[in-house]
PDB file of N, CA and C in Angstrom:
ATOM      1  N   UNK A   1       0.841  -1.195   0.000  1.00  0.00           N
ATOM      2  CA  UNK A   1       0.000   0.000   0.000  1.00  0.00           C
ATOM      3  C   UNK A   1       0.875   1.245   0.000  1.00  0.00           C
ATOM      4  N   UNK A   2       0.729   2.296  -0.374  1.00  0.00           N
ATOM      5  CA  UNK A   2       0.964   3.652  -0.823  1.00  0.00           C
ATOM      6  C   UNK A   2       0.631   4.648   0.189  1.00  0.00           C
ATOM      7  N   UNK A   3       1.518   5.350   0.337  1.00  0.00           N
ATOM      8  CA  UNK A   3       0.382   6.455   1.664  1.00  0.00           C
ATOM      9  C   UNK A   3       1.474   7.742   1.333  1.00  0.00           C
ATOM     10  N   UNK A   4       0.723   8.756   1.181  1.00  0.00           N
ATOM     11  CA  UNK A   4       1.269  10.276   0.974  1.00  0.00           C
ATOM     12  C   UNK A   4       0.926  10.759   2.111  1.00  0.00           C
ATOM     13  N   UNK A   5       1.844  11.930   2.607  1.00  0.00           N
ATOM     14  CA  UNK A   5       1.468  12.956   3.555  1.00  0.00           C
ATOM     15  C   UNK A   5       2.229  14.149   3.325  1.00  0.00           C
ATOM     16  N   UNK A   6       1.291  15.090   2.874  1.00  0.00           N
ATOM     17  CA  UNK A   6       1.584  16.547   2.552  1.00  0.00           C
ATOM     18  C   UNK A   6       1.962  17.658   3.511  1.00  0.00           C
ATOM     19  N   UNK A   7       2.728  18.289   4.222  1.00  0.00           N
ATOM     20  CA  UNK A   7       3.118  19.202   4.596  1.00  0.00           C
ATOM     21  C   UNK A   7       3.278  20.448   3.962  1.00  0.00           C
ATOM     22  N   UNK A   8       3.379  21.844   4.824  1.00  0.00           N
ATOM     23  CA  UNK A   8       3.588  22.731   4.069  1.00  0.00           C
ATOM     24  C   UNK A   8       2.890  23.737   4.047  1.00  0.00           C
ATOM     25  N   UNK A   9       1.360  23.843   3.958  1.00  0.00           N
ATOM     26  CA  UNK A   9       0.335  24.327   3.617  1.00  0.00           C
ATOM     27  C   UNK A   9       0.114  25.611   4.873  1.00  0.00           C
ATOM     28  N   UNK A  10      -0.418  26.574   4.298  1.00  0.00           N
ATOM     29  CA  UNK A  10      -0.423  27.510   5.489  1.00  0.00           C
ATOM     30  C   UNK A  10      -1.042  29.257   5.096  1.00  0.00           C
ATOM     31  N   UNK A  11      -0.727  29.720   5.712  1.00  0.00           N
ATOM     32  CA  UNK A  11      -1.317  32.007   5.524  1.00  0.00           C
ATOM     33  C   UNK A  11      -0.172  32.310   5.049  1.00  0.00           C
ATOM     34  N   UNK A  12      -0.788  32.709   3.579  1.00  0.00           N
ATOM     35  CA  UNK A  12       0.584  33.543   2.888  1.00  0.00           C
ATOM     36  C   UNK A  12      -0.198  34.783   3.055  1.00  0.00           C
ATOM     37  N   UNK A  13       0.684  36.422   2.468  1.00  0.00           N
ATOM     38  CA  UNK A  13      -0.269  37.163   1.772  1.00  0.00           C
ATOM     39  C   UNK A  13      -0.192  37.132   0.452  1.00  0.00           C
ATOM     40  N   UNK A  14      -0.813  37.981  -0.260  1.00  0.00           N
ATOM     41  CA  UNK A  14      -0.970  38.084  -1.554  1.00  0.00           C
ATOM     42  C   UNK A  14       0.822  38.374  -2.508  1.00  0.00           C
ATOM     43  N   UNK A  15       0.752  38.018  -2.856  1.00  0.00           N
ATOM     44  CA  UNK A  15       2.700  37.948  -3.989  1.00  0.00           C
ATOM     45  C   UNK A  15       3.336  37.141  -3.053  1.00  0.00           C
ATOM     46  N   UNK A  16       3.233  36.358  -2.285  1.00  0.00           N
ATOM     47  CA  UNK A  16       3.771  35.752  -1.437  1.00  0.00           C
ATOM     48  C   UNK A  16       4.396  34.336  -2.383  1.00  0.00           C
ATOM     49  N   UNK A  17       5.729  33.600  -1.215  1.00  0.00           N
ATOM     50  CA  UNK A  17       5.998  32.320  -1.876  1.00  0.00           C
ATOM     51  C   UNK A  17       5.461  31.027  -0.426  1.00  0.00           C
ATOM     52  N   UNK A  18       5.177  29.912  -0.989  1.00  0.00           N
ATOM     53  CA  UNK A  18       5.210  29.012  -0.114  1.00  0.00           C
ATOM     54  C   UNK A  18       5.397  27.838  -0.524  1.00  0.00           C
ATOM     55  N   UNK A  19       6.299  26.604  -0.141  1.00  0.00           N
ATOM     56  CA  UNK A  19       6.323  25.652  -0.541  1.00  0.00           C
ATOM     57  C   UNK A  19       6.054  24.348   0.180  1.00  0.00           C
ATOM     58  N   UNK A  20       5.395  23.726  -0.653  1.00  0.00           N
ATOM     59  CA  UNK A  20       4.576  22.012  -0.356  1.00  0.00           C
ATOM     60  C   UNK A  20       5.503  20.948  -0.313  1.00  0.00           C
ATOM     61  N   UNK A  21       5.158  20.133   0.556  1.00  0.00           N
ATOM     62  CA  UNK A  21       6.496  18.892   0.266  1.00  0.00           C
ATOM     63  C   UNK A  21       4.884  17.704   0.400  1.00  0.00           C
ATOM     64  N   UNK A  22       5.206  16.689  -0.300  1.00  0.00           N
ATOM     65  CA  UNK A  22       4.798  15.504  -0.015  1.00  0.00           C
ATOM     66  C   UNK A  22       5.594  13.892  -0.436  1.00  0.00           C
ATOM     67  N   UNK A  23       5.530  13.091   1.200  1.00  0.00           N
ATOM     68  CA  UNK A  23       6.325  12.334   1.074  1.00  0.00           C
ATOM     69  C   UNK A  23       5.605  10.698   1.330  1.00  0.00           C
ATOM     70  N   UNK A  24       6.150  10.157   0.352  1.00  0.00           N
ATOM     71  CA  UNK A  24       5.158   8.713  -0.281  1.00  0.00           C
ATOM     72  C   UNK A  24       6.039   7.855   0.511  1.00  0.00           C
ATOM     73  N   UNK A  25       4.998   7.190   0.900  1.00  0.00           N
ATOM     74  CA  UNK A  25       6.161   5.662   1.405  1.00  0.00           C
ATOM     75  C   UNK A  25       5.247   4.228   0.868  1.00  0.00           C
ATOM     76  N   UNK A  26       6.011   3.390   1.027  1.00  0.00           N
ATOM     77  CA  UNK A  26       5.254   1.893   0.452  1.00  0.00           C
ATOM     78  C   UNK A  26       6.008   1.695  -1.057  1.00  0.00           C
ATOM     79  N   UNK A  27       5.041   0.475  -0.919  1.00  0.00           N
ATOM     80  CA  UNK A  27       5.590   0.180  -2.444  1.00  0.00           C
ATOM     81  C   UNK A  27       5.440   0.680  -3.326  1.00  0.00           C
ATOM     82  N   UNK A  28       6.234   1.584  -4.179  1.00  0.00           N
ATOM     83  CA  UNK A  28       6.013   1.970  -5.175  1.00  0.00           C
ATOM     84  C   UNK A  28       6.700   2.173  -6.854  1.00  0.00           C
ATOM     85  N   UNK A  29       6.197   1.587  -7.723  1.00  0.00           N
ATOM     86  CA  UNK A  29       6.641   1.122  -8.789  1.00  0.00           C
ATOM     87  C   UNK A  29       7.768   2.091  -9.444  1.00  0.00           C
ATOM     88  N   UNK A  30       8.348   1.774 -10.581  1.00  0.00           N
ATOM     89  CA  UNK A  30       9.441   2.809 -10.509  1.00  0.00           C
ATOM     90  C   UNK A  30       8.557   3.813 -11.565  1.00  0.00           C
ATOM     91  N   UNK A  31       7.648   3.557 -12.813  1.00  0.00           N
ATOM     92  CA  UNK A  31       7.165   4.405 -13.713  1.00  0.00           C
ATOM     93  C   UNK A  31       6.134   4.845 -12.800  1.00  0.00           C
ATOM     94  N   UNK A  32       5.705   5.877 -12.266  1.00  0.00           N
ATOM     95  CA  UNK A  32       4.680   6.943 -11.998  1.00  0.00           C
ATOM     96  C   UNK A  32       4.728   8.449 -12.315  1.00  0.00           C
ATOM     97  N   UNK A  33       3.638   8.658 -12.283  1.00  0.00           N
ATOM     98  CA  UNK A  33       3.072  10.656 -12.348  1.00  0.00           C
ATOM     99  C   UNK A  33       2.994  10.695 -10.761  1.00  0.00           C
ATOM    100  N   UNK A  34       3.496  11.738 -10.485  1.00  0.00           N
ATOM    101  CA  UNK A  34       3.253  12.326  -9.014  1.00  0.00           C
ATOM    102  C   UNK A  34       2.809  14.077  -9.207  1.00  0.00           C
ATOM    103  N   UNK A  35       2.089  13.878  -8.590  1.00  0.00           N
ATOM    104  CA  UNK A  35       1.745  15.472  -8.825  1.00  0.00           C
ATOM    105  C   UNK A  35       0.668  16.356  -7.313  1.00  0.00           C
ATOM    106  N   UNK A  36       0.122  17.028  -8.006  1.00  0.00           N
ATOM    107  CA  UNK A  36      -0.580  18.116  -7.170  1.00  0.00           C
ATOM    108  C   UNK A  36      -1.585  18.647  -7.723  1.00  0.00           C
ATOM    109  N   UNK A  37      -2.851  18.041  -7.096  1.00  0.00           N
ATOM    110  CA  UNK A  37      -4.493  18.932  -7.205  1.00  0.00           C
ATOM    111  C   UNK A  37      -4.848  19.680  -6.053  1.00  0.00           C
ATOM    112  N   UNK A  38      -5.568  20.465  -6.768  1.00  0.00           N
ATOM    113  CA  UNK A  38      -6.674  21.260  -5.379  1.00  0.00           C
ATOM    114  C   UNK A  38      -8.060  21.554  -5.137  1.00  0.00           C
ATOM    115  N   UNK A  39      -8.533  21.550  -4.529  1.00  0.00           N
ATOM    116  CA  UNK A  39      -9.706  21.652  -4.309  1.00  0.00           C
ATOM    117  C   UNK A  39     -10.271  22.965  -3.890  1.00  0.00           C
ATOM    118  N   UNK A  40     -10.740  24.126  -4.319  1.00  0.00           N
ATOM    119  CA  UNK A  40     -11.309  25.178  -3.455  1.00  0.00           C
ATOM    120  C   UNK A  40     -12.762  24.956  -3.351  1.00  0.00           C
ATOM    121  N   UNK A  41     -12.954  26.128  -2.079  1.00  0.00           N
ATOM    122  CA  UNK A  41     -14.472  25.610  -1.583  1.00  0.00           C
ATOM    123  C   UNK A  41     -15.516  25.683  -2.742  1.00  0.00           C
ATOM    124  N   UNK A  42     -16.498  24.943  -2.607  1.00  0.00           N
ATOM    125  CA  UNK A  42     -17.407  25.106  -3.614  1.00  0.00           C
ATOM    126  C   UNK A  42     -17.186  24.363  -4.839  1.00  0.00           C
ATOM    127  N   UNK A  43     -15.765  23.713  -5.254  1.00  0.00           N
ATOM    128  CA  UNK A  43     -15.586  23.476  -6.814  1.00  0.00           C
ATOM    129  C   UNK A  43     -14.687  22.435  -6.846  1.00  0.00           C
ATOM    130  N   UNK A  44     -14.517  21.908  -8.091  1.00  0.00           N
ATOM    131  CA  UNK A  44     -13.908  20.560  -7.990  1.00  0.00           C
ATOM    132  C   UNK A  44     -12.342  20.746  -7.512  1.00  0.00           C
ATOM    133  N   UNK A  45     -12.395  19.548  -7.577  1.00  0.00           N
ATOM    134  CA  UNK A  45     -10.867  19.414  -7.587  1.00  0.00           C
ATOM    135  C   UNK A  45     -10.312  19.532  -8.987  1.00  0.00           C
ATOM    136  N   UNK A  46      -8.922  20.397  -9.170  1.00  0.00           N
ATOM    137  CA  UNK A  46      -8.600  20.544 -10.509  1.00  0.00           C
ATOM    138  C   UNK A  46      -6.901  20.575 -10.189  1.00  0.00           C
ATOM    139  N   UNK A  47      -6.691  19.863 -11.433  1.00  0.00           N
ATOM    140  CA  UNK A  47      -4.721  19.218 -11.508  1.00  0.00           C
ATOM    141  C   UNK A  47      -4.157  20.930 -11.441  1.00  0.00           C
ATOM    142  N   UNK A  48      -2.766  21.085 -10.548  1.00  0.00           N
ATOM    143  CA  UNK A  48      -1.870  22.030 -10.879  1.00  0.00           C
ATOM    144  C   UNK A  48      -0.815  21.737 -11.140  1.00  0.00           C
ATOM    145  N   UNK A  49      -0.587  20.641 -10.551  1.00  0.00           N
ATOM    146  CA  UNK A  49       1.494  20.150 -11.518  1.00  0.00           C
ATOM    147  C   UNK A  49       1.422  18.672 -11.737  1.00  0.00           C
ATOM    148  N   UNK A  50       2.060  18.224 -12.188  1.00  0.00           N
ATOM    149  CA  UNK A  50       2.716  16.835 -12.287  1.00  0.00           C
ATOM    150  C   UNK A  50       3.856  16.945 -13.264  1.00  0.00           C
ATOM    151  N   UNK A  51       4.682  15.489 -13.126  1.00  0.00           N
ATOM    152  CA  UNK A  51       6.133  14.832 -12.977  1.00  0.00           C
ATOM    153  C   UNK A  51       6.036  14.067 -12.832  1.00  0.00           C
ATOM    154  N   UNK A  52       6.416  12.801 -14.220  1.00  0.00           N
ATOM    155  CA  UNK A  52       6.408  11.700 -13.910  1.00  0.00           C
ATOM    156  C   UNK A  52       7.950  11.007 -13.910  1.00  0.00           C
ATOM    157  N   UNK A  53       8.112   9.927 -13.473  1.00  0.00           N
ATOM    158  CA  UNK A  53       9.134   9.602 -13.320  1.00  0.00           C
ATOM    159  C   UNK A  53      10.431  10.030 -13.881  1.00  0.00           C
ATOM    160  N   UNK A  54      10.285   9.941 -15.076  1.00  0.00           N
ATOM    161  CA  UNK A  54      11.023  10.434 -16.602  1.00  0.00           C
ATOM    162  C   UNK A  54      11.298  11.728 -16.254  1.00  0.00           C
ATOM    163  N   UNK A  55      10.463  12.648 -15.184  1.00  0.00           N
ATOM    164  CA  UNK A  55      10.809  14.277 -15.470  1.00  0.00           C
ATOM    165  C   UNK A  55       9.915  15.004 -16.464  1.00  0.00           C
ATOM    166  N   UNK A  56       8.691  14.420 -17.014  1.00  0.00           N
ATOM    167  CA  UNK A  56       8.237  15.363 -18.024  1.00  0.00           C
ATOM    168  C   UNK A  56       7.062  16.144 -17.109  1.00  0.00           C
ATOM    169  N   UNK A  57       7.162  17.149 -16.939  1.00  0.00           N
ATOM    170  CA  UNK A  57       6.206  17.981 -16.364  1.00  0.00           C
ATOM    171  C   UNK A  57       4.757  18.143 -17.110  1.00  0.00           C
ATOM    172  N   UNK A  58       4.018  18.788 -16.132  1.00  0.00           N
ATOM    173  CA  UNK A  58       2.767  18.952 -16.854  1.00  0.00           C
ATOM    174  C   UNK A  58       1.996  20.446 -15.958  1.00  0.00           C
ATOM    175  N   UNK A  59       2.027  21.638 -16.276  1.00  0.00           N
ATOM    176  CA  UNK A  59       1.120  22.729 -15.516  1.00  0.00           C
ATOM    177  C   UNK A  59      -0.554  22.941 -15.892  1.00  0.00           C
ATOM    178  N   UNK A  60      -1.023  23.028 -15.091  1.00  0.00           N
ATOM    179  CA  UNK A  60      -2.640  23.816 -15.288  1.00  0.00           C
ATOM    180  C   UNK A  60      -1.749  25.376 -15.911  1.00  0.00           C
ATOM    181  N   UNK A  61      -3.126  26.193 -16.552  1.00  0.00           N
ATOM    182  CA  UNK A  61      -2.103  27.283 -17.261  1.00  0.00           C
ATOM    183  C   UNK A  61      -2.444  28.392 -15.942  1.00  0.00           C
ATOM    184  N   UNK A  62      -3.141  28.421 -15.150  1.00  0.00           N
ATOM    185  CA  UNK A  62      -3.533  29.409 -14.010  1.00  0.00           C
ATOM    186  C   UNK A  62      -2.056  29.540 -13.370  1.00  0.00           C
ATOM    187  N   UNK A  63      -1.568  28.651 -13.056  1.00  0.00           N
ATOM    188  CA  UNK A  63      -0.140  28.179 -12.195  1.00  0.00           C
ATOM    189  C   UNK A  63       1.396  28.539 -12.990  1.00  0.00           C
ATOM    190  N   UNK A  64       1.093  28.413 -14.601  1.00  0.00           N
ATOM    191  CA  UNK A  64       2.665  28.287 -15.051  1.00  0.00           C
ATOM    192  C   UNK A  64       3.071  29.736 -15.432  1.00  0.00           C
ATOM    193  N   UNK A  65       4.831  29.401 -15.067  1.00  0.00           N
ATOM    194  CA  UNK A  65       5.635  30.567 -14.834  1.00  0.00           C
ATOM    195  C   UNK A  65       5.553  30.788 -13.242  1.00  0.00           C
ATOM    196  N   UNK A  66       4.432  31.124 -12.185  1.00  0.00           N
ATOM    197  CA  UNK A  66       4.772  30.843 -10.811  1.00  0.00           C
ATOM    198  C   UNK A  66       4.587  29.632 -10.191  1.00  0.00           C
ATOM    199  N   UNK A  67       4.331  28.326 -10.529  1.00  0.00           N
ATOM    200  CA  UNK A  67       4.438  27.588  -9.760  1.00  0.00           C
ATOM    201  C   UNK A  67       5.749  26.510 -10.662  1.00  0.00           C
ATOM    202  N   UNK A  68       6.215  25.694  -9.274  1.00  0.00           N
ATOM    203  CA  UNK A  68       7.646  24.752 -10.122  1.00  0.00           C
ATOM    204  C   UNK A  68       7.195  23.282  -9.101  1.00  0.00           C
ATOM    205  N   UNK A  69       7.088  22.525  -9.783  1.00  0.00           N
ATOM    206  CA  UNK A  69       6.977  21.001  -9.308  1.00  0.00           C
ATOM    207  C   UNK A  69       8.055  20.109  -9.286  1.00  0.00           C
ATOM    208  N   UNK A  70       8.813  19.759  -8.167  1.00  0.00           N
ATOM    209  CA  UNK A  70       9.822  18.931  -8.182  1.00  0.00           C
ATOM    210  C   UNK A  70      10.237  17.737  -7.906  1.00  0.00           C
ATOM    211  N   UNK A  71      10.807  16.579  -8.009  1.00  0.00           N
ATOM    212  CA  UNK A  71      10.846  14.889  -7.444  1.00  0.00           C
ATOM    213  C   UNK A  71      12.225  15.017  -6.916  1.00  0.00           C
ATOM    214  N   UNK A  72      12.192  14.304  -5.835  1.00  0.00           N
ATOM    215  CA  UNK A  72      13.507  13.653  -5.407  1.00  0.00           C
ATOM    216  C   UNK A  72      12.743  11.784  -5.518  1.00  0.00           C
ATOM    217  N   UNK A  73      12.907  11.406  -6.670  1.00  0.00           N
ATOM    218  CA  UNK A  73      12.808   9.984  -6.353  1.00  0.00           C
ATOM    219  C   UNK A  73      13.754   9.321  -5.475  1.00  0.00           C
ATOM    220  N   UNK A  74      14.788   9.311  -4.813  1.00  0.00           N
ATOM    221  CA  UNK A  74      15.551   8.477  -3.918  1.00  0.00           C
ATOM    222  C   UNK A  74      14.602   8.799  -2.940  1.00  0.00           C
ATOM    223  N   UNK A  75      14.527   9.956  -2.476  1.00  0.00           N
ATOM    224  CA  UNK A  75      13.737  10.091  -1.097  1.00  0.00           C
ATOM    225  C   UNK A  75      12.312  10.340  -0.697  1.00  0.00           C
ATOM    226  N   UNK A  76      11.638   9.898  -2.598  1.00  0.00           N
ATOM    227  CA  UNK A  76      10.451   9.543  -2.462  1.00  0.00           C
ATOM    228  C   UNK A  76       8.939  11.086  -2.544  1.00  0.00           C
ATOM    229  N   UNK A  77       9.945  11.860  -2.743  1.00  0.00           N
ATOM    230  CA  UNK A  77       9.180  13.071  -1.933  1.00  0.00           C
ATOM    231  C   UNK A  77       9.084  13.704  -3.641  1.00  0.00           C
ATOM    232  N   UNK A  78       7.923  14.624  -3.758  1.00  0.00           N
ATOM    233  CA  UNK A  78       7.840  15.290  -4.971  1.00  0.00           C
ATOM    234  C   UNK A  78       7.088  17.280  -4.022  1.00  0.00           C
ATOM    235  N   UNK A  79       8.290  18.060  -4.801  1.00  0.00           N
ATOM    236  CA  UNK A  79       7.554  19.717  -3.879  1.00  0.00           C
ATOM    237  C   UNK A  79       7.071  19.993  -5.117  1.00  0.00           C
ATOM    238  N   UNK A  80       6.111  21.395  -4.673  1.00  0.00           N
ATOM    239  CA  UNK A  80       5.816  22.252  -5.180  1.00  0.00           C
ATOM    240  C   UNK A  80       6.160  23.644  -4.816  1.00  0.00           C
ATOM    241  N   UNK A  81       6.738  24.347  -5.670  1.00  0.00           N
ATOM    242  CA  UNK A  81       7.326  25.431  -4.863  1.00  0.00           C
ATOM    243  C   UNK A  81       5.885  26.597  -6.048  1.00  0.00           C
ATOM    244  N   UNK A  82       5.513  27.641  -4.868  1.00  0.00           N
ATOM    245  CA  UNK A  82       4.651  28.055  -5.220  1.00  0.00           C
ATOM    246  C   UNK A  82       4.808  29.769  -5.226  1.00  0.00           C
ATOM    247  N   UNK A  83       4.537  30.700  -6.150  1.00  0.00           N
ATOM    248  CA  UNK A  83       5.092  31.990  -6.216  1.00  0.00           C
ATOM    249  C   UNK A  83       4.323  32.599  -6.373  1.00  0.00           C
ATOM    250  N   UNK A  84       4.367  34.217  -5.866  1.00  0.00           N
ATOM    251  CA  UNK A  84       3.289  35.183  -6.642  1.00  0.00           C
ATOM    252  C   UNK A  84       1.707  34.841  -6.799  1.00  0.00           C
ATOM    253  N   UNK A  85       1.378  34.193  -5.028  1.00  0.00           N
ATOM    254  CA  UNK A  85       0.814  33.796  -5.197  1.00  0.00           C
ATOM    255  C   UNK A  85      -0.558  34.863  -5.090  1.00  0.00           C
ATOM    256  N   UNK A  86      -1.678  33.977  -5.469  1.00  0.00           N
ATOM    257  CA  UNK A  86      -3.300  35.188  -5.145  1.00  0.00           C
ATOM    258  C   UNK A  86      -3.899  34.580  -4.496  1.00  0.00           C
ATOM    259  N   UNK A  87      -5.266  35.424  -4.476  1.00  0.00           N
ATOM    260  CA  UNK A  87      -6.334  34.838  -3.444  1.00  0.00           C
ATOM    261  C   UNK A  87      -7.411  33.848  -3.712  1.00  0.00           C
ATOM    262  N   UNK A  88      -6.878  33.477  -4.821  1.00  0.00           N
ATOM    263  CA  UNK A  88      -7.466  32.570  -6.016  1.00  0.00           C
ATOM    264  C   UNK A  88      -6.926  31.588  -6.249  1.00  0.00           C
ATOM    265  N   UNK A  89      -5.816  31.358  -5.534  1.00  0.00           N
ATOM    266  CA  UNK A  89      -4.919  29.744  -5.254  1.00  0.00           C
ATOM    267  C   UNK A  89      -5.592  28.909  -3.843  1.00  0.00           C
ATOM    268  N   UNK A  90      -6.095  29.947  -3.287  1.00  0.00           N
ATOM    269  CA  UNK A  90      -6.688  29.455  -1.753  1.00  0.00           C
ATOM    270  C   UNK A  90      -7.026  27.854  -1.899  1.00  0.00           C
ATOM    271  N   UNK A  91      -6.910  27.104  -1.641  1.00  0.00           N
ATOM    272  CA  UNK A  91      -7.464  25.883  -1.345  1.00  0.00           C
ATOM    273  C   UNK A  91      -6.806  24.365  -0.574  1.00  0.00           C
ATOM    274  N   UNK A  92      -7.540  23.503  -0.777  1.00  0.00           N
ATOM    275  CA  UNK A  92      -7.046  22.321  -0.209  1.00  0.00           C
ATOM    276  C   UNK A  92      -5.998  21.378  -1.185  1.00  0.00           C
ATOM    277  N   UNK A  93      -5.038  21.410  -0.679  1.00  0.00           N
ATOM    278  CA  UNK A  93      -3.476  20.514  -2.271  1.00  0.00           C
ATOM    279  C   UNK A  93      -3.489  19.363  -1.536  1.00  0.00           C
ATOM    280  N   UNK A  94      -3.932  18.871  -2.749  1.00  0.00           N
ATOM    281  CA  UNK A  94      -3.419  17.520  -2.522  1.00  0.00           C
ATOM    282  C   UNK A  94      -2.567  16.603  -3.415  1.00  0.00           C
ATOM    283  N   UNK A  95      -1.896  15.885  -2.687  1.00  0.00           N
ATOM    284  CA  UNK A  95      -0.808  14.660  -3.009  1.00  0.00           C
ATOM    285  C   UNK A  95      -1.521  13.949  -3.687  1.00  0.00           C
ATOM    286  N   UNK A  96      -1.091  13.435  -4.986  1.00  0.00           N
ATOM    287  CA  UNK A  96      -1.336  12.537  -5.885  1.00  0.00           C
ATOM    288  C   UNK A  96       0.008  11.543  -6.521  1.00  0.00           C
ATOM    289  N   UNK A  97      -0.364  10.337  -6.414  1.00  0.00           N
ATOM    290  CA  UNK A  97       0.844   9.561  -7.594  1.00  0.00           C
ATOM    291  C   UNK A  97      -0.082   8.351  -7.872  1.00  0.00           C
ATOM    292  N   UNK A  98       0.319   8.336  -9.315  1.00  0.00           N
ATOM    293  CA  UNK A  98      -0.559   7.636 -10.282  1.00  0.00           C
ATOM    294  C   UNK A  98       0.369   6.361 -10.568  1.00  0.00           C
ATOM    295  N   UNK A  99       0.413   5.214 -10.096  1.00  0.00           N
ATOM    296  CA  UNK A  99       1.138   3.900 -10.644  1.00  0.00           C
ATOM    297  C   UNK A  99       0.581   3.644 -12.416  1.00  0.00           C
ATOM    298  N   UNK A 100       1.742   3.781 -13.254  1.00  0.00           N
ATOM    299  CA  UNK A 100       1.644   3.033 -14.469  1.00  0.00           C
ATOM    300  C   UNK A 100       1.359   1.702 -14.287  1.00  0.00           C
ATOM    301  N   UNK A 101       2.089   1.012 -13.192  1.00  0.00           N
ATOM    302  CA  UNK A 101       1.989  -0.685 -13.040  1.00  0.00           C
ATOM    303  C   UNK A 101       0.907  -1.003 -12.821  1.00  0.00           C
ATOM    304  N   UNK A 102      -0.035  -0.584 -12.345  1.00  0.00           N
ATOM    305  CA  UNK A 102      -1.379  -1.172 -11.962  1.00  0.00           C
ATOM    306  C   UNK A 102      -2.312  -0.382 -11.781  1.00  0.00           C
ATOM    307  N   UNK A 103      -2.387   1.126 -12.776  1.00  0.00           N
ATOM    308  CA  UNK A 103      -3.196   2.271 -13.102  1.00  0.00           C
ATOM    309  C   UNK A 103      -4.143   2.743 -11.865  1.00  0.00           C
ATOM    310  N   UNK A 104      -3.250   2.892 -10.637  1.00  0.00           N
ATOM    311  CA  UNK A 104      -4.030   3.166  -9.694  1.00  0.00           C
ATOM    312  C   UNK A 104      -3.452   4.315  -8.998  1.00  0.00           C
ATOM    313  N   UNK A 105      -4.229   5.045  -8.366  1.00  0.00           N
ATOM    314  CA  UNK A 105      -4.497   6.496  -7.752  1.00  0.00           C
ATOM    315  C   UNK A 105      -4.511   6.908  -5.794  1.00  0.00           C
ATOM    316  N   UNK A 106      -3.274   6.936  -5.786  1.00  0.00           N
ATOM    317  CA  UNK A 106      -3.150   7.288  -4.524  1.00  0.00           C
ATOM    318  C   UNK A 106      -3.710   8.690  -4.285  1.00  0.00           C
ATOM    319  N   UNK A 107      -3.623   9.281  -2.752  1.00  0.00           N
ATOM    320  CA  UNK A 107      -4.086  10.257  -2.540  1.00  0.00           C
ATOM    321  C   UNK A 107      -4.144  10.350  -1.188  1.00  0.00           C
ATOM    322  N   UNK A 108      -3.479  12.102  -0.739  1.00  0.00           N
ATOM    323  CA  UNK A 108      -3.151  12.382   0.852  1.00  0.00           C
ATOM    324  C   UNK A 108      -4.374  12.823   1.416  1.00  0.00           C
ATOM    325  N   UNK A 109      -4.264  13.734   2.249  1.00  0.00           N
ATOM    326  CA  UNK A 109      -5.119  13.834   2.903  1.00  0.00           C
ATOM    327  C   UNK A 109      -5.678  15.393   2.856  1.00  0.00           C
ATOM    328  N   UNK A 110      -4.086  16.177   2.156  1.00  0.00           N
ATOM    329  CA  UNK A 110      -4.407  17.444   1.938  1.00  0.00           C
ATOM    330  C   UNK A 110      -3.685  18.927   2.767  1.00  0.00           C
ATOM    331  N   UNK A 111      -3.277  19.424   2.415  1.00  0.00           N
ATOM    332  CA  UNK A 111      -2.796  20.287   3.447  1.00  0.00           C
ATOM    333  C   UNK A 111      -3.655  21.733   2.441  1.00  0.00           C
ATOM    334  N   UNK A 112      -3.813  22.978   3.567  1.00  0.00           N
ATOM    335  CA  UNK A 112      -4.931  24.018   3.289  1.00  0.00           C
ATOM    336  C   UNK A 112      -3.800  25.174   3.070  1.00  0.00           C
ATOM    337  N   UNK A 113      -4.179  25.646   1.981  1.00  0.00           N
ATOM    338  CA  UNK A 113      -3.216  27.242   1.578  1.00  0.00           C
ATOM    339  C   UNK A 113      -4.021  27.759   1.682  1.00  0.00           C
ATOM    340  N   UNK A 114      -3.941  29.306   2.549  1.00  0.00           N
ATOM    341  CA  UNK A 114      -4.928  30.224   2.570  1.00  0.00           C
ATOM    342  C   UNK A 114      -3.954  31.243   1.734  1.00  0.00           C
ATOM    343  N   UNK A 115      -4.735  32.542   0.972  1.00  0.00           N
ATOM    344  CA  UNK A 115      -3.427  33.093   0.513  1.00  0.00           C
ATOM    345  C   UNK A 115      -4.535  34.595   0.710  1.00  0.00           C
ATOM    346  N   UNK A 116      -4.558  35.294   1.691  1.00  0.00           N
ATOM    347  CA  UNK A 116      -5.298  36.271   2.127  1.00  0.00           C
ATOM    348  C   UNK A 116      -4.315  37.583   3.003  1.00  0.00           C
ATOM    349  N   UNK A 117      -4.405  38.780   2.765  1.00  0.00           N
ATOM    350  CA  UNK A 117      -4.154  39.855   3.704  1.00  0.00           C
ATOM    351  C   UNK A 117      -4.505  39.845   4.607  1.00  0.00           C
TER     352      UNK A 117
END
């Protein structure tokens, strides 16, 4: 089994930076996407980064140019480093990694960015 736990999350103000760490433990295959969704109140959850094993990135376009998604595969952990941020990033991020080996969908628990004056 797979288990993420996201750290990080917290009161920026507005142009502010903050960065996410989430760190996977268990078995996990060597081809995966690891990435980062969010949820704000009221609305779905919608993708902001991913990185899959290989390194090929992927941005929502709201996010690119300030946000950067990163892997340390030895130590399992994939950040998000987050910039310039608004009050329109506000929400719940969550940890995602997608196994190629057996097309299945992990998922943390979430850590909360508020990004308010």
């Amino acid at each position: 089994q797979v288990a993420l736990v996201e750290s990080g999350g917290g009161l920026v103000q507005p142009g502010g930076s903050l960065r996410l760490s989430c760190a996977a433990s268990g078995r996990i295959n060597t081809l995966n996407v690891m990435g980062w969704y969010r949820q704000a109140p009221g609305k779905q959850r919608e993708l902001v980064a991913t990185r899959d094993s290989l390194g090929t990135t992927n941005y929502a376009d709201s996010v690119k140019g300030r946000f950067t998604i990163s892997r340390d595969n030895a130590k399992k952990m994939v950040y998000l480093q987050m910039g310039s941020l608004k009050p329109e990033d506000t929400a719940v991020y969550y940890c995602n990694l997608h196994s190629y080996y057996n097309n299945m969908d992990y998922w943390g628990k979430g850590t909360l960015v508020t990004v308010s004056s």
